[in-house]
Protein backbone atom coordinates (compact mmCIF):
# COMPACT_ATOMS: atom_id res chain seq x y z
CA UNK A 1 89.27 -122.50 30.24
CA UNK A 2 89.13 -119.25 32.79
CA UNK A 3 90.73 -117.03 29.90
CA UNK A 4 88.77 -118.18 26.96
CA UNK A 5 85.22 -117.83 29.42
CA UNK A 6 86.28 -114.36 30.11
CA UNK A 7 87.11 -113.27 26.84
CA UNK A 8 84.28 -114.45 25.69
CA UNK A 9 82.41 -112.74 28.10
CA UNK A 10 84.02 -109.57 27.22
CA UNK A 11 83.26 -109.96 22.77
CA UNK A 12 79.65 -110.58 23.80
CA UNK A 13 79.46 -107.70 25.84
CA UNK A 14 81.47 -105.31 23.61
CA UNK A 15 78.68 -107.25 20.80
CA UNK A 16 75.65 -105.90 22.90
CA UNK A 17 77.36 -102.60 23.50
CA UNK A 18 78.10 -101.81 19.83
CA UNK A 19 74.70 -102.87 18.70
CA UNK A 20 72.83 -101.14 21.06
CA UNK A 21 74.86 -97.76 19.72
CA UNK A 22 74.74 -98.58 16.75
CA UNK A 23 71.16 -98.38 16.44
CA UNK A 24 71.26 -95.14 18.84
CA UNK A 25 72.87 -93.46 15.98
CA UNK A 26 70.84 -95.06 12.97
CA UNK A 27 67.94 -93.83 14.48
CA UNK A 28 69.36 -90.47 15.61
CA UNK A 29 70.41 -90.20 11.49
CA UNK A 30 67.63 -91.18 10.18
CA UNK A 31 65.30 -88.30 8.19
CA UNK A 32 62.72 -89.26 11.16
CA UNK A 33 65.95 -88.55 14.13
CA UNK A 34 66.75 -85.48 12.72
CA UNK A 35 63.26 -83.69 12.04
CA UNK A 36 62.93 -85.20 16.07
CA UNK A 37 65.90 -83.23 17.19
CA UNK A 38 65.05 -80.29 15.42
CA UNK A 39 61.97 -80.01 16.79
CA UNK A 40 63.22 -80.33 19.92
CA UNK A 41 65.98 -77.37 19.72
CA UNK A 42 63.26 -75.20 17.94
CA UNK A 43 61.09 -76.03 20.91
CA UNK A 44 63.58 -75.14 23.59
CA UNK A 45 64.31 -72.19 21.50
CA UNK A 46 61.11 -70.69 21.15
CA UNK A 47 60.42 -71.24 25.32
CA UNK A 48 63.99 -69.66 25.77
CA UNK A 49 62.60 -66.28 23.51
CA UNK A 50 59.40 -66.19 25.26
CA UNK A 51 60.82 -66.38 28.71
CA UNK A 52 63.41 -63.82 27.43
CA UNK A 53 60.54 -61.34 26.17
CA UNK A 54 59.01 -62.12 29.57
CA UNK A 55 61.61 -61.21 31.81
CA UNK A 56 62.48 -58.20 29.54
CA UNK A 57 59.37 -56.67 29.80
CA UNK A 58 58.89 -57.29 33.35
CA UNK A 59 62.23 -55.46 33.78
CA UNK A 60 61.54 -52.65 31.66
CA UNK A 61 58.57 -51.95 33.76
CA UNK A 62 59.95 -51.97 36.61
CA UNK A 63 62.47 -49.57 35.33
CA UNK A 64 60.21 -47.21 34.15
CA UNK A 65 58.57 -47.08 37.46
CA UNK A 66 61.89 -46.20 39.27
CA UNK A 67 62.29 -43.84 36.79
CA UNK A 68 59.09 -42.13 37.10
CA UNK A 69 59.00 -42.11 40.63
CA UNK A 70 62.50 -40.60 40.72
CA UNK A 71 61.41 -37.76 38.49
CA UNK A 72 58.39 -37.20 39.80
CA UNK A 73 56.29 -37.74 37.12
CA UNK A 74 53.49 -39.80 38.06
CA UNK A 75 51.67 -37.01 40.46
C-alpha cells in the first residue's frame, strides 16, 4: 500500500510539474510571448546604448580636459 501511495504521489506531482511548464512555454510561444520578450530585449537594449552614449561622452570629456590642460591650451 506504502509503494503504490508513493508512486502515486510522485505521477501527480510530475502531473502538476509538467502542466505548469507546459503552459510556461505555450504562453512564452504564443504571438502575444514573443512580441513580450522582444520588447523586453529591445528595452534592455536601448537602456544599455543610452548608458553606453552616456558614459562615452562623459569619458571623452574628461579626456579632452586632460588633454587640454596638458597642452596648455585652455589659458
Amino acid at each position: 500500500m506504502g509503494k503504490r501511495l508513493f508512486w502515486f504521489a510522485v505521477g501527480v506531482g510530475l502531473t502538476a510539474l509538467i502542466v505548469v511548464k507546459g503552459r510556461e512555454y505555450y504562453q512564452r510561444y504564443t504571438p502575444k510571448g514573443v512580441a513580450d520578450s522582444i520588447e523586453k530585449t529591445r528595452s534592455g537594449l536601448v537602456d544599455w546604448v543610452g548608458e553606453f552614449i552616456t558614459t562615452m561622452g562623459e569619458a571623452m570629456d574628461a579626456r579632452e580636459g586632460e588633454l587640454r590642460e596638458a597642452l596648455g591650451l585652455d589659458e
